[in-house]
PDB file of N, CA and C in Angstrom:
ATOM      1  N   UNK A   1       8.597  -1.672  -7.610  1.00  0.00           N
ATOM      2  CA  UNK A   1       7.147  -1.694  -7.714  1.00  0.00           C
ATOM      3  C   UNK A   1       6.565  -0.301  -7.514  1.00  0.00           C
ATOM      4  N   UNK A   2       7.419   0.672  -7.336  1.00  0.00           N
ATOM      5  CA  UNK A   2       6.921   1.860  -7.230  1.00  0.00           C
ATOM      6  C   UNK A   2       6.271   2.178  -8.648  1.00  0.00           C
ATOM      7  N   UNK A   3       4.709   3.130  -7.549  1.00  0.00           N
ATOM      8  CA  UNK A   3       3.537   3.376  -8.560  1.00  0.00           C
ATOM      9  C   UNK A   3       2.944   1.671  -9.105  1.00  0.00           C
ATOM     10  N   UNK A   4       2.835   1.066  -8.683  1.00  0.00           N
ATOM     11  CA  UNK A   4       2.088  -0.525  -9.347  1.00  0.00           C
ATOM     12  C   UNK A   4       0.884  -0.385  -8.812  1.00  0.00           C
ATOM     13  N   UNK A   5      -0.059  -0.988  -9.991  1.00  0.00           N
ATOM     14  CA  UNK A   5      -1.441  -0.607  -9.666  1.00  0.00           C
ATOM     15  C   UNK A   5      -1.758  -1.938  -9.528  1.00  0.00           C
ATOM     16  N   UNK A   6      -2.158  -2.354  -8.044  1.00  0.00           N
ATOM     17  CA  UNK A   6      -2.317  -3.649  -7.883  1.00  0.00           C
ATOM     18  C   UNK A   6      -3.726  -4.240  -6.704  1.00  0.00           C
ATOM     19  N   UNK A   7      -4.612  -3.389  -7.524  1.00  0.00           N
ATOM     20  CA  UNK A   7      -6.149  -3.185  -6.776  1.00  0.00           C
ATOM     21  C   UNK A   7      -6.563  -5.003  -6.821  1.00  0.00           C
ATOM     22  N   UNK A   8      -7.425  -4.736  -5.893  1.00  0.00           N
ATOM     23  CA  UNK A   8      -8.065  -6.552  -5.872  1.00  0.00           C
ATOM     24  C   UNK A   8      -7.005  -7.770  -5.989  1.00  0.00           C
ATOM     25  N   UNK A   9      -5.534  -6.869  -5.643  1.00  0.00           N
ATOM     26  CA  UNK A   9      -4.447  -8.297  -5.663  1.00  0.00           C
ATOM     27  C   UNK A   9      -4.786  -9.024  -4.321  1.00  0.00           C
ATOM     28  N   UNK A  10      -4.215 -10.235  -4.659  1.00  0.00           N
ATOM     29  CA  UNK A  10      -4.726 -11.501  -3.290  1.00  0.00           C
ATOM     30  C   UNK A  10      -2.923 -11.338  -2.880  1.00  0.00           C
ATOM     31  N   UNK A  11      -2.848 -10.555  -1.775  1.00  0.00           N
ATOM     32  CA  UNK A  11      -1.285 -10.825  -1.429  1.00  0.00           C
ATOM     33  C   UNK A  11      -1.160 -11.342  -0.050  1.00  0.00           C
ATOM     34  N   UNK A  12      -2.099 -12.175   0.452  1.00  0.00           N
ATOM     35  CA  UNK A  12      -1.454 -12.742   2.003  1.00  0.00           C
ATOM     36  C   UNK A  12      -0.535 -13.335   2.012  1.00  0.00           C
ATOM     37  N   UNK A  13       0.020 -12.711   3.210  1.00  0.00           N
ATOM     38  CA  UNK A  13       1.171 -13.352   3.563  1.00  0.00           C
ATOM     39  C   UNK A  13       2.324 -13.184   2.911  1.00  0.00           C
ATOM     40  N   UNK A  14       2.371 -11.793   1.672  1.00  0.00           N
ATOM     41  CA  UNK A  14       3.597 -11.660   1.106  1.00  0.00           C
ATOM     42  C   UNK A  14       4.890 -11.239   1.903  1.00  0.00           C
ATOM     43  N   UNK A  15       5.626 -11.468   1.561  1.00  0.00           N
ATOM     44  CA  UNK A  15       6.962 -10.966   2.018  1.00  0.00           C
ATOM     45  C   UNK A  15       7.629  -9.719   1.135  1.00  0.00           C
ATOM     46  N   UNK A  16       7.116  -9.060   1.651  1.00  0.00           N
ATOM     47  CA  UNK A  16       7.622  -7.407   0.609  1.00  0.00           C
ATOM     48  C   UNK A  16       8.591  -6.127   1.583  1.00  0.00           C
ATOM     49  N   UNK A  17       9.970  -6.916   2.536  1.00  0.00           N
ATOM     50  CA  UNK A  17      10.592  -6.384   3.328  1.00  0.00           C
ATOM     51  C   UNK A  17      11.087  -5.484   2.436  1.00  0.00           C
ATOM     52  N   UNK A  18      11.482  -3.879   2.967  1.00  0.00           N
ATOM     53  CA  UNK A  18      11.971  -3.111   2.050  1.00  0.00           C
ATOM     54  C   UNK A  18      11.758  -2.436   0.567  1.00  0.00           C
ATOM     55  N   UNK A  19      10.451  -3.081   0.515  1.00  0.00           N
ATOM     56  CA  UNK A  19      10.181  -3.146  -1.425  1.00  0.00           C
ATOM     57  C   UNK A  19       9.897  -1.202  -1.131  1.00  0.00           C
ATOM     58  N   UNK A  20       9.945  -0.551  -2.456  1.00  0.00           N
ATOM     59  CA  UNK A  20       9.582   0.090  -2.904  1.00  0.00           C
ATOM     60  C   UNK A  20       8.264   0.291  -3.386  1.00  0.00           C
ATOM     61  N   UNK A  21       7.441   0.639  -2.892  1.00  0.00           N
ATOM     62  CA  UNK A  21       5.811   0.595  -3.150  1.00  0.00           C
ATOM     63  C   UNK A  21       5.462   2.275  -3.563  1.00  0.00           C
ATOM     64  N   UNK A  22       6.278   3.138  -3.410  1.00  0.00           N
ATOM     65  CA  UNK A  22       5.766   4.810  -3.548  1.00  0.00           C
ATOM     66  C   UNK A  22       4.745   4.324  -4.519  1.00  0.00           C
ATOM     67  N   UNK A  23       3.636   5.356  -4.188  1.00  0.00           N
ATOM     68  CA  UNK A  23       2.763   5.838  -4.740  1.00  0.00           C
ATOM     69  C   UNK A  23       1.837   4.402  -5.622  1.00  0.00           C
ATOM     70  N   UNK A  24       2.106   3.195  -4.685  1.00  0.00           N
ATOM     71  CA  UNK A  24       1.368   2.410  -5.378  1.00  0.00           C
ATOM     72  C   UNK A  24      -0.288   2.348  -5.497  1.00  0.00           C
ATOM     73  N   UNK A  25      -0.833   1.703  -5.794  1.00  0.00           N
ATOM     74  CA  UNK A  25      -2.916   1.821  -5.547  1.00  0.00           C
ATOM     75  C   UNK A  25      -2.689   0.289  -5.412  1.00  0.00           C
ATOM     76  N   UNK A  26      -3.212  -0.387  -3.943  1.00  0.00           N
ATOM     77  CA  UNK A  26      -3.510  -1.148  -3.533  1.00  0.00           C
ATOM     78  C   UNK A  26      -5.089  -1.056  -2.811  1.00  0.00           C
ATOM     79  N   UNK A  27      -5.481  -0.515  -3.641  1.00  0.00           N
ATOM     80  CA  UNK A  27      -7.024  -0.927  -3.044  1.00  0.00           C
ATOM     81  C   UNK A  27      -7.585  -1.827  -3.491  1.00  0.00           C
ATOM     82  N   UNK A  28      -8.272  -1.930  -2.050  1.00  0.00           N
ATOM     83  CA  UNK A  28      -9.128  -3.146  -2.345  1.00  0.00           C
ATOM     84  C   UNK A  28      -8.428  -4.653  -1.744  1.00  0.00           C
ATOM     85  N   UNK A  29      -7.095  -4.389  -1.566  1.00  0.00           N
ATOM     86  CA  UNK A  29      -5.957  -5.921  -2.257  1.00  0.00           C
ATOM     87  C   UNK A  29      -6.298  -6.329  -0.277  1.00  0.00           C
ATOM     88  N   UNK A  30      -6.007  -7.866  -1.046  1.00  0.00           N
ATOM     89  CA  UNK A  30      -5.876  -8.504   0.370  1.00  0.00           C
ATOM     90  C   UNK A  30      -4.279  -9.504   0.750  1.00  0.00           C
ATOM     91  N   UNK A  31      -4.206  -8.221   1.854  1.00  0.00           N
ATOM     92  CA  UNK A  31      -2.943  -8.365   2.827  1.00  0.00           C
ATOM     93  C   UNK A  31      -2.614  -8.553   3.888  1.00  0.00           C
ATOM     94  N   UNK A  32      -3.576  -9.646   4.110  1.00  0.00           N
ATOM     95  CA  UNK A  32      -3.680  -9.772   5.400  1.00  0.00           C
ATOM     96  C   UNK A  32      -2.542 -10.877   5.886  1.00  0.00           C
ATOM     97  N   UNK A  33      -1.586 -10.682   6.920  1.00  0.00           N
ATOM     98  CA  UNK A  33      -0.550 -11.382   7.160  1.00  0.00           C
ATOM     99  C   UNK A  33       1.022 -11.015   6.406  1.00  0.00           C
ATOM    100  N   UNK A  34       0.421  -9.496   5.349  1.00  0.00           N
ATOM    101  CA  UNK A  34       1.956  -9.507   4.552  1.00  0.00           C
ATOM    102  C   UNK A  34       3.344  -8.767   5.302  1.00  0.00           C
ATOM    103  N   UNK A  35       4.201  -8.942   4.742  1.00  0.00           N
ATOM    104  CA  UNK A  35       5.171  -8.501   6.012  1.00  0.00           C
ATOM    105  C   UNK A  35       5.661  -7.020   5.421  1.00  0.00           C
ATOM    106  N   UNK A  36       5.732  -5.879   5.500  1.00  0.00           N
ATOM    107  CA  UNK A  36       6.083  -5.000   4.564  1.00  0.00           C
ATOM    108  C   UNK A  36       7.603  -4.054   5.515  1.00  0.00           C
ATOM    109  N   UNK A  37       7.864  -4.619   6.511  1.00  0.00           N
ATOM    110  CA  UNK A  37       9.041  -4.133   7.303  1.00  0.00           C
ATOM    111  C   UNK A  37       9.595  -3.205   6.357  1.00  0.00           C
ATOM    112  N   UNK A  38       9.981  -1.726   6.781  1.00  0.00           N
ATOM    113  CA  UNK A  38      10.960  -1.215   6.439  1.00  0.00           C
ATOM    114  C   UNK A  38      10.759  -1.098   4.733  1.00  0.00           C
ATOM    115  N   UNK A  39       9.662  -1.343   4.610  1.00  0.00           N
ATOM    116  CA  UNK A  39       9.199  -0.840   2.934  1.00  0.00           C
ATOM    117  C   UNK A  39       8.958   0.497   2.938  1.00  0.00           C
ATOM    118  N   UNK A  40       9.023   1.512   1.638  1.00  0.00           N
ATOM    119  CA  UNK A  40       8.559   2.314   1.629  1.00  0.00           C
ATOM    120  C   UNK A  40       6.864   2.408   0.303  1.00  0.00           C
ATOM    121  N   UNK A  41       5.964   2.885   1.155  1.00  0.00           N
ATOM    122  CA  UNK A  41       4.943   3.329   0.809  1.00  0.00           C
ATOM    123  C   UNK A  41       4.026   4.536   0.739  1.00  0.00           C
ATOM    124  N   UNK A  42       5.122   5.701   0.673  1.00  0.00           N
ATOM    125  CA  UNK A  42       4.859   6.890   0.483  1.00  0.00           C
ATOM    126  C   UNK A  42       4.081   6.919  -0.353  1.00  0.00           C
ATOM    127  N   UNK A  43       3.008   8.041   0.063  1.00  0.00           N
ATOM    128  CA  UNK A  43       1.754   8.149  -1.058  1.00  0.00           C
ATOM    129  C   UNK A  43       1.284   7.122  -1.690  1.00  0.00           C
ATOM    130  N   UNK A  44       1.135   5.773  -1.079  1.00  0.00           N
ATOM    131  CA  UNK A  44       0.305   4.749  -1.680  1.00  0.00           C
ATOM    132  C   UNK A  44      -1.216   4.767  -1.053  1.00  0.00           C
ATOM    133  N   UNK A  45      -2.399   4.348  -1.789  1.00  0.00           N
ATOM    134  CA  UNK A  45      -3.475   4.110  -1.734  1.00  0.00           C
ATOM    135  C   UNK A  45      -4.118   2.307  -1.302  1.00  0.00           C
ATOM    136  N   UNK A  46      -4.225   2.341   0.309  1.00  0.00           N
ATOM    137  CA  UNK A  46      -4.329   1.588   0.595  1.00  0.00           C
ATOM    138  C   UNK A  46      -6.009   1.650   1.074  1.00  0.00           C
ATOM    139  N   UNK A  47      -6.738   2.080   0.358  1.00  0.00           N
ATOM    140  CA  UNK A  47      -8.304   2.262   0.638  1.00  0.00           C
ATOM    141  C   UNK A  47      -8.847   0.945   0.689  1.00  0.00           C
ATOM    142  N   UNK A  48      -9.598   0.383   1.403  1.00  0.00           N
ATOM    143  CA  UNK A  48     -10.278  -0.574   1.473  1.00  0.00           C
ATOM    144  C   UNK A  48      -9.588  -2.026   1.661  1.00  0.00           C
ATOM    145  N   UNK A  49      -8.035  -1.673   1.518  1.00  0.00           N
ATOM    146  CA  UNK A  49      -7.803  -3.284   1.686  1.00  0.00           C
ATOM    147  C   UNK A  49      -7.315  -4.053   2.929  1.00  0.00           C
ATOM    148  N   UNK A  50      -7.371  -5.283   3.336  1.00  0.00           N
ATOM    149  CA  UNK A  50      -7.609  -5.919   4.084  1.00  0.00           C
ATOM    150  C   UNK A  50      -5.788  -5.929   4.842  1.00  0.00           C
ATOM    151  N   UNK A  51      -5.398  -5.582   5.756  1.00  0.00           N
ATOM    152  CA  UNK A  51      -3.876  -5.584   6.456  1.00  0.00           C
ATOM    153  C   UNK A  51      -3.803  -5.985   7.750  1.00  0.00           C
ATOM    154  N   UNK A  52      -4.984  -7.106   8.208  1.00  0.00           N
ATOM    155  CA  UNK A  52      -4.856  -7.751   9.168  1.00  0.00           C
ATOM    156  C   UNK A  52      -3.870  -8.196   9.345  1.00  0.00           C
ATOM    157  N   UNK A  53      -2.941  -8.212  11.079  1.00  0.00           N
ATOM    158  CA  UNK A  53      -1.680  -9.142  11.197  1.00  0.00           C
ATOM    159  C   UNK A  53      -1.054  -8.459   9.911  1.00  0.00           C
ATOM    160  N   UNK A  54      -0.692  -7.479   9.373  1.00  0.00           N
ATOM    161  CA  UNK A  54       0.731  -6.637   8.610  1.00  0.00           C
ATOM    162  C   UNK A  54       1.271  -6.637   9.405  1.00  0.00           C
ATOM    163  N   UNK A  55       2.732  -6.450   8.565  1.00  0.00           N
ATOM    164  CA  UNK A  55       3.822  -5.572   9.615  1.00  0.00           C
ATOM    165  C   UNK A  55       3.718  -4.960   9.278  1.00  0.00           C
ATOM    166  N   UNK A  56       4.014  -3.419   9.441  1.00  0.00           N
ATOM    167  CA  UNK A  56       4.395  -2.611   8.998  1.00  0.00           C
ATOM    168  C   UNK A  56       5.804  -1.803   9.331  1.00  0.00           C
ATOM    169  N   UNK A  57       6.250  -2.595  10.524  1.00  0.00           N
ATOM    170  CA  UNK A  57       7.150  -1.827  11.110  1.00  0.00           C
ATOM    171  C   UNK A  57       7.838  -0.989  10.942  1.00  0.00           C
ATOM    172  N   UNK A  58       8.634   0.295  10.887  1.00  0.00           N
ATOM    173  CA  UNK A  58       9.643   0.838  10.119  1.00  0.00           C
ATOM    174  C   UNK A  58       9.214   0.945   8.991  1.00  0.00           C
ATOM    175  N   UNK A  59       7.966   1.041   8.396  1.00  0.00           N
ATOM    176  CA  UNK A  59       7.862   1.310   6.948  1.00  0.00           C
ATOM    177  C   UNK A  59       7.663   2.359   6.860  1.00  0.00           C
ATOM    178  N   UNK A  60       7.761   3.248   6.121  1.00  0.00           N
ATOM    179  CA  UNK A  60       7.395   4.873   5.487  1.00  0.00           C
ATOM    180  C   UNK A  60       6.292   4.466   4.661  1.00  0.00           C
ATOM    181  N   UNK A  61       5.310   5.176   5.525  1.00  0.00           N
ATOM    182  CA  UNK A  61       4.148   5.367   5.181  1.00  0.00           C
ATOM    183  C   UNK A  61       2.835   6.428   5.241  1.00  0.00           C
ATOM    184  N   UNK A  62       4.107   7.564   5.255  1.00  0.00           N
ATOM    185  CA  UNK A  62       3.845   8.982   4.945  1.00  0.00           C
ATOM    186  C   UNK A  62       2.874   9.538   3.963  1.00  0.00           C
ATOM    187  N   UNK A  63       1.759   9.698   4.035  1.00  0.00           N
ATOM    188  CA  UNK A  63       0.333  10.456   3.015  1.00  0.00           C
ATOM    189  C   UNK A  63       0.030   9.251   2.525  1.00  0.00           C
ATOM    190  N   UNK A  64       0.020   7.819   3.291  1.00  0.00           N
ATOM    191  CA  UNK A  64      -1.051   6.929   2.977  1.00  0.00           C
ATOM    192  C   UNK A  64      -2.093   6.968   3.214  1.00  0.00           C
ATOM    193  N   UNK A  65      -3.054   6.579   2.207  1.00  0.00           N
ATOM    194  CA  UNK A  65      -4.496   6.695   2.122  1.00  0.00           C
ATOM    195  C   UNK A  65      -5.196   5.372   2.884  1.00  0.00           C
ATOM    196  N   UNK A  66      -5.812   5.268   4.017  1.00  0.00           N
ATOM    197  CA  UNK A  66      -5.967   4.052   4.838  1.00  0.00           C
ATOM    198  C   UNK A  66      -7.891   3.863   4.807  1.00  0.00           C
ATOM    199  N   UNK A  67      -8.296   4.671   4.579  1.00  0.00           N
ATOM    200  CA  UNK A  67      -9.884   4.590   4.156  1.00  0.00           C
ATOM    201  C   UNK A  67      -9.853   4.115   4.046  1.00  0.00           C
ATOM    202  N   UNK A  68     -11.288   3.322   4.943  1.00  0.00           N
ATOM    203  CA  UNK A  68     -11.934   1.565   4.883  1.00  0.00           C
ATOM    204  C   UNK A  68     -10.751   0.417   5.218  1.00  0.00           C
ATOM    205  N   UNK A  69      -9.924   0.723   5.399  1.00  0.00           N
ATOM    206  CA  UNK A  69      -8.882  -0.140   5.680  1.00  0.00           C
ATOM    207  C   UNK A  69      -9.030  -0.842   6.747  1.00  0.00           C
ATOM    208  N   UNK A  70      -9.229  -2.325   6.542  1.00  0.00           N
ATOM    209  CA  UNK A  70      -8.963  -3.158   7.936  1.00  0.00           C
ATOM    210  C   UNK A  70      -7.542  -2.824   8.599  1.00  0.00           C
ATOM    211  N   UNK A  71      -7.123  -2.484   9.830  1.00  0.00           N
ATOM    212  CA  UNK A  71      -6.265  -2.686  10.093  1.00  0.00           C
ATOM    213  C   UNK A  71      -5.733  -3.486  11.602  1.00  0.00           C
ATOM    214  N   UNK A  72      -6.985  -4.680  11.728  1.00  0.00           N
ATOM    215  CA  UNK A  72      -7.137  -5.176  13.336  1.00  0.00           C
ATOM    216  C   UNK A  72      -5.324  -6.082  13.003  1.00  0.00           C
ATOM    217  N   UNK A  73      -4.731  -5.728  14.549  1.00  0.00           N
ATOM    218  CA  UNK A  73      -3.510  -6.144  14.779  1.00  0.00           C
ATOM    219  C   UNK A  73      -2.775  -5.842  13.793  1.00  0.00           C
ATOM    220  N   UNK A  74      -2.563  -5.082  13.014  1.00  0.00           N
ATOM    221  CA  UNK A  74      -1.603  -4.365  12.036  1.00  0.00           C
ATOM    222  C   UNK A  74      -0.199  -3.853  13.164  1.00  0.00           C
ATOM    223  N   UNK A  75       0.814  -3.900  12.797  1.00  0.00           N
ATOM    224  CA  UNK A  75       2.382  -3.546  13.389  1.00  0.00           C
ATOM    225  C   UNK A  75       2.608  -2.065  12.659  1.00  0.00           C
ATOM    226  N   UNK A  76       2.178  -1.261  13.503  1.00  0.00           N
ATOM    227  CA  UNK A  76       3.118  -0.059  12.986  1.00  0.00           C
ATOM    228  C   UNK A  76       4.531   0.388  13.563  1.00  0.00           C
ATOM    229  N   UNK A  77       4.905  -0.076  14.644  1.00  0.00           N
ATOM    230  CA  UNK A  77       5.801  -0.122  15.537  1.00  0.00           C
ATOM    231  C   UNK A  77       7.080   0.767  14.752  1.00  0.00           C
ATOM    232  N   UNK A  78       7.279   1.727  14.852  1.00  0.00           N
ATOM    233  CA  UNK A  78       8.426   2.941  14.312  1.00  0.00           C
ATOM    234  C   UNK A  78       8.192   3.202  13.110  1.00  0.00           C
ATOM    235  N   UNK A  79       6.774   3.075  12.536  1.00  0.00           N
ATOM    236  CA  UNK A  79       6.281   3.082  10.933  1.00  0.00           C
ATOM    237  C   UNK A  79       6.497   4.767  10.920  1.00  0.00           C
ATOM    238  N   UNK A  80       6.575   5.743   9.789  1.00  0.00           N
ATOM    239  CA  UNK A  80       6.467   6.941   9.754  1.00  0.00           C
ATOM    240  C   UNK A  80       5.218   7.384   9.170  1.00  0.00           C
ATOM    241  N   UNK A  81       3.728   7.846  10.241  1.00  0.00           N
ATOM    242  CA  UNK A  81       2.811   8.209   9.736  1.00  0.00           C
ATOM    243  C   UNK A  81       2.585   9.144   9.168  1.00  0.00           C
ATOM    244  N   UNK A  82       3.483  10.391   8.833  1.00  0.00           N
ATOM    245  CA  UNK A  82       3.647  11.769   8.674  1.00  0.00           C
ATOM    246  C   UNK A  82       2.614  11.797   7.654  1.00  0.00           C
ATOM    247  N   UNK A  83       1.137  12.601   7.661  1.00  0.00           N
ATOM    248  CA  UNK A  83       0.376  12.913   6.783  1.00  0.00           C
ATOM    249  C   UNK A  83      -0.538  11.459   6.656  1.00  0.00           C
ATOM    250  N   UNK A  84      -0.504  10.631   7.186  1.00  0.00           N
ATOM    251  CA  UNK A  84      -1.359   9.617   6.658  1.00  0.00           C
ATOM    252  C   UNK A  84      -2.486   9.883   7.129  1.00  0.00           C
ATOM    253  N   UNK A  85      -3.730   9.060   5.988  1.00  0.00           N
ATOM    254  CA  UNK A  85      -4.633   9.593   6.802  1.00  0.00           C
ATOM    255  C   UNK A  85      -5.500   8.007   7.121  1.00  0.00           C
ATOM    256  N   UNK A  86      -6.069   7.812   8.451  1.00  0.00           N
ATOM    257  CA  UNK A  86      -6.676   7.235   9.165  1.00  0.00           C
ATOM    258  C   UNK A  86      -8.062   7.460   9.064  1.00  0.00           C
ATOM    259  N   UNK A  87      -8.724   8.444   8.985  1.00  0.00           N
ATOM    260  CA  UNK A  87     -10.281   8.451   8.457  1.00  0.00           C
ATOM    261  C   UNK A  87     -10.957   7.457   8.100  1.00  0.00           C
ATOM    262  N   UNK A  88     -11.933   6.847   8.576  1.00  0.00           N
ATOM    263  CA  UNK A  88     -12.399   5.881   7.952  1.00  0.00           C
ATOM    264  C   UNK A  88     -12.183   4.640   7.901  1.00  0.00           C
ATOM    265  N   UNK A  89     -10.875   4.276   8.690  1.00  0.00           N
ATOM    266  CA  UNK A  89     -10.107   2.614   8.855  1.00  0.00           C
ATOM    267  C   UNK A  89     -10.611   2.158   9.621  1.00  0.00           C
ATOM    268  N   UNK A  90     -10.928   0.881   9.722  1.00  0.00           N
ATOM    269  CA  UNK A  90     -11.877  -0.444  10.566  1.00  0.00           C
ATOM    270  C   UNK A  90     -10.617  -0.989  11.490  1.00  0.00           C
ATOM    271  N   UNK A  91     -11.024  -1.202  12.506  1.00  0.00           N
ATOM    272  CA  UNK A  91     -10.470  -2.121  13.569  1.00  0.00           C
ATOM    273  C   UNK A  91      -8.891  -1.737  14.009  1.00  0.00           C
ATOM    274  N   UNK A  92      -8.654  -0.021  14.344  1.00  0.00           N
ATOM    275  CA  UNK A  92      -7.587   0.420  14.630  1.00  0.00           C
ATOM    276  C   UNK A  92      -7.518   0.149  16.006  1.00  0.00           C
ATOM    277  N   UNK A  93      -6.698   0.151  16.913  1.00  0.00           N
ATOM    278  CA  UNK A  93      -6.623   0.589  18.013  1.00  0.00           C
ATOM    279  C   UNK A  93      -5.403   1.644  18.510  1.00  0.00           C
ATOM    280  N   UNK A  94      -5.627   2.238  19.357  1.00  0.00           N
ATOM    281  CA  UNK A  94      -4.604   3.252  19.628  1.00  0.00           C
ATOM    282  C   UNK A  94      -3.214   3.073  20.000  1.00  0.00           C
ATOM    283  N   UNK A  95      -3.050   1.688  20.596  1.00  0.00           N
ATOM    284  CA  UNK A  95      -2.151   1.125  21.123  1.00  0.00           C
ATOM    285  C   UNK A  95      -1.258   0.865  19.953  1.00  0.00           C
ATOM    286  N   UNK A  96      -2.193   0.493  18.815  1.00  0.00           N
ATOM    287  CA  UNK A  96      -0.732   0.360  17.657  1.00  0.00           C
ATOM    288  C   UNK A  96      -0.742   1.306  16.533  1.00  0.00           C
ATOM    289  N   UNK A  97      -1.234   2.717  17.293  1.00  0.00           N
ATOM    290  CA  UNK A  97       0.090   3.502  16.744  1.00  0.00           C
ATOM    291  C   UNK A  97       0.672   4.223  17.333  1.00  0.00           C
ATOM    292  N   UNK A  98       0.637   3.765  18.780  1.00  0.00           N
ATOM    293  CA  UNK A  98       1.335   4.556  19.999  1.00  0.00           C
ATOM    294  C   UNK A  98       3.110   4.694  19.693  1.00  0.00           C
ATOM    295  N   UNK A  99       3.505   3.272  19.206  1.00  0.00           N
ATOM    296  CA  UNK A  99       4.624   3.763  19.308  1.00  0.00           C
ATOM    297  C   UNK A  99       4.986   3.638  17.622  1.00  0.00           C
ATOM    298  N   UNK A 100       4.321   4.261  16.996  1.00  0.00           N
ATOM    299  CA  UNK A 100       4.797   4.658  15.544  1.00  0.00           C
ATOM    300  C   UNK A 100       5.380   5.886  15.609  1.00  0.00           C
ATOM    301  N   UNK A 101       5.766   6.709  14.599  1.00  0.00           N
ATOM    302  CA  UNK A 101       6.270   8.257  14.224  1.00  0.00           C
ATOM    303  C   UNK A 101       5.227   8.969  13.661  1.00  0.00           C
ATOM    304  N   UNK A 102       4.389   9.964  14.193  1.00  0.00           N
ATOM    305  CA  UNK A 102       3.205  10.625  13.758  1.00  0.00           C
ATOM    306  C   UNK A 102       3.814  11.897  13.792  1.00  0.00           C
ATOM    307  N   UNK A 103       2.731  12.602  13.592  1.00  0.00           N
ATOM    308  CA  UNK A 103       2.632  14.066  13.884  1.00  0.00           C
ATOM    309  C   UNK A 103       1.566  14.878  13.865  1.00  0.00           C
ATOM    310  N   UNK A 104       1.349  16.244  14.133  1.00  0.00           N
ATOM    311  CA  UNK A 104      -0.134  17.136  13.965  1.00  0.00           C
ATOM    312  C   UNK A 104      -0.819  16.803  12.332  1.00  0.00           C
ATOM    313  N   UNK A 105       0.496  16.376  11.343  1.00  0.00           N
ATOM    314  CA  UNK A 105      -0.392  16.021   9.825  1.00  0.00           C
ATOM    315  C   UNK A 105      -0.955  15.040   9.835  1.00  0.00           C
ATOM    316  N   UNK A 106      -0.955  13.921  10.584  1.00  0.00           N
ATOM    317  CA  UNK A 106      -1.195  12.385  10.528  1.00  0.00           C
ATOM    318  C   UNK A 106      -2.876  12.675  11.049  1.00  0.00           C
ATOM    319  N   UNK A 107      -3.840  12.318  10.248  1.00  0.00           N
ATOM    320  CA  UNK A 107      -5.350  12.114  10.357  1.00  0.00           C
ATOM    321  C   UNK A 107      -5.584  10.536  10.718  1.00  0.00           C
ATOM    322  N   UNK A 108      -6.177  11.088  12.147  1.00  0.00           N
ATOM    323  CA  UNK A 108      -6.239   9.345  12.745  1.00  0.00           C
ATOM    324  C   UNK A 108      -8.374   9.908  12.855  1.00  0.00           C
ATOM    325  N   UNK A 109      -8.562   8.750  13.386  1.00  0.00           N
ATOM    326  CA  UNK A 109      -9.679   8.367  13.688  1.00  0.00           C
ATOM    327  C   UNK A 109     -10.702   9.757  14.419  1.00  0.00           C
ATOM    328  N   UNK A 110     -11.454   9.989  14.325  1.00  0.00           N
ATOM    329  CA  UNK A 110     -12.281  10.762  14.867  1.00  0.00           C
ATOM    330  C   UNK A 110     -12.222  10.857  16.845  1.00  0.00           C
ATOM    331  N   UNK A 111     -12.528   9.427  17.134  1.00  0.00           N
ATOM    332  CA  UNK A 111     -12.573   9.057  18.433  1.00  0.00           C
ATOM    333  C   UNK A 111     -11.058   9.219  19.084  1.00  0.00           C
ATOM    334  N   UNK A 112      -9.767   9.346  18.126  1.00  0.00           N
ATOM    335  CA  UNK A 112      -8.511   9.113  19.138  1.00  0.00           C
ATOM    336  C   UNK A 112      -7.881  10.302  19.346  1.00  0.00           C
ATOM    337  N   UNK A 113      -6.901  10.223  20.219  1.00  0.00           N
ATOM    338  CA  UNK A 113      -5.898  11.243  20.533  1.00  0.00           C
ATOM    339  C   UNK A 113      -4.787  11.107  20.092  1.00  0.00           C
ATOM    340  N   UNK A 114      -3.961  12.546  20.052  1.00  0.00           N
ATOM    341  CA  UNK A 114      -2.840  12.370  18.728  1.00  0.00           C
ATOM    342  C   UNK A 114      -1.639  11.921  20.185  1.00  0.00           C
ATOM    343  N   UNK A 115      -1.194  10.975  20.203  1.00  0.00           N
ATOM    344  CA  UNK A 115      -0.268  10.441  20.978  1.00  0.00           C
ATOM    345  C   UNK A 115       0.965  11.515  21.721  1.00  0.00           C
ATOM    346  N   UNK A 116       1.112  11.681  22.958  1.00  0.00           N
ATOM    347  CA  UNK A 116       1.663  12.634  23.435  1.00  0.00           C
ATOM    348  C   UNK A 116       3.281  13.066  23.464  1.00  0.00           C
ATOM    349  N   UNK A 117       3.678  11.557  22.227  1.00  0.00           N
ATOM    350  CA  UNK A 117       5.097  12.549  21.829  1.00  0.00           C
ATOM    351  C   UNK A 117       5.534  12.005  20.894  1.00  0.00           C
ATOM    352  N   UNK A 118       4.165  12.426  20.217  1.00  0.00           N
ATOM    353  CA  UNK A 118       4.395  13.238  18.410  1.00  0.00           C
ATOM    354  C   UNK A 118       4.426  14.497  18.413  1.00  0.00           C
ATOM    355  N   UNK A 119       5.105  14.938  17.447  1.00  0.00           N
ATOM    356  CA  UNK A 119       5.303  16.338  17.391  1.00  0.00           C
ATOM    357  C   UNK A 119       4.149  17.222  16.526  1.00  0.00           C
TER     358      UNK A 119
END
């Protein structure tokens, strides 16, 4: 599915462990409940869509675009934020991306702090 342009898709609750998503455009799409473990989503465009209850765990999700993004109770838990950017995402809390993989490139929220062991 790498590069799939799949704006305004209805995907709750998909099961997309491992998929290949690089550089997909999921805006807009609603994902709330999908499981994306250990997927990669490098450089995908996740602007505006709904990832309530995601997993994300272990996913590479390096220079994702998260603008407007719901992300209340989203799993980043060992996700790789490297470069993502957070600007603009609804209903983050700090706690879940405490224990993700960030770094000084990862653009989080205005209000947060870059977690004290990211590099």
């Amino acid at each position: 599915m790498e590069g799939a342009i799949l704006c305004d898709a209805k995907l709750e609750g998909a099961i997309l462990c491992g998929a290949n998503l690089e550089g997909a455009i999921l805006c807009d799409a609603n994902l709330e409940g999908a499981n994306f473990e250990d997927s990669n989503l490098q450089d995908a465009n996740l602007i505006g869509s709904n990832l309530q209850n995601a997993k994300l765990a272990g996913a590479n999700l390096e220079a994702v675009l998260f603008s407007t993004a719901n992300l209340q109770d989203a799993n980043f838990q060992e996700a790789n934020l490297s470069r993502a950017n957070f600007s603009g995402c609804e209903n983050l809390e700090l706690q879940q991306i405490e224990p993700a993989i960030g770094d000084r490139t990862t653009i989080l929220p205005e209000n947060f702090k870059i977690p004290k062991h990211w590099k």
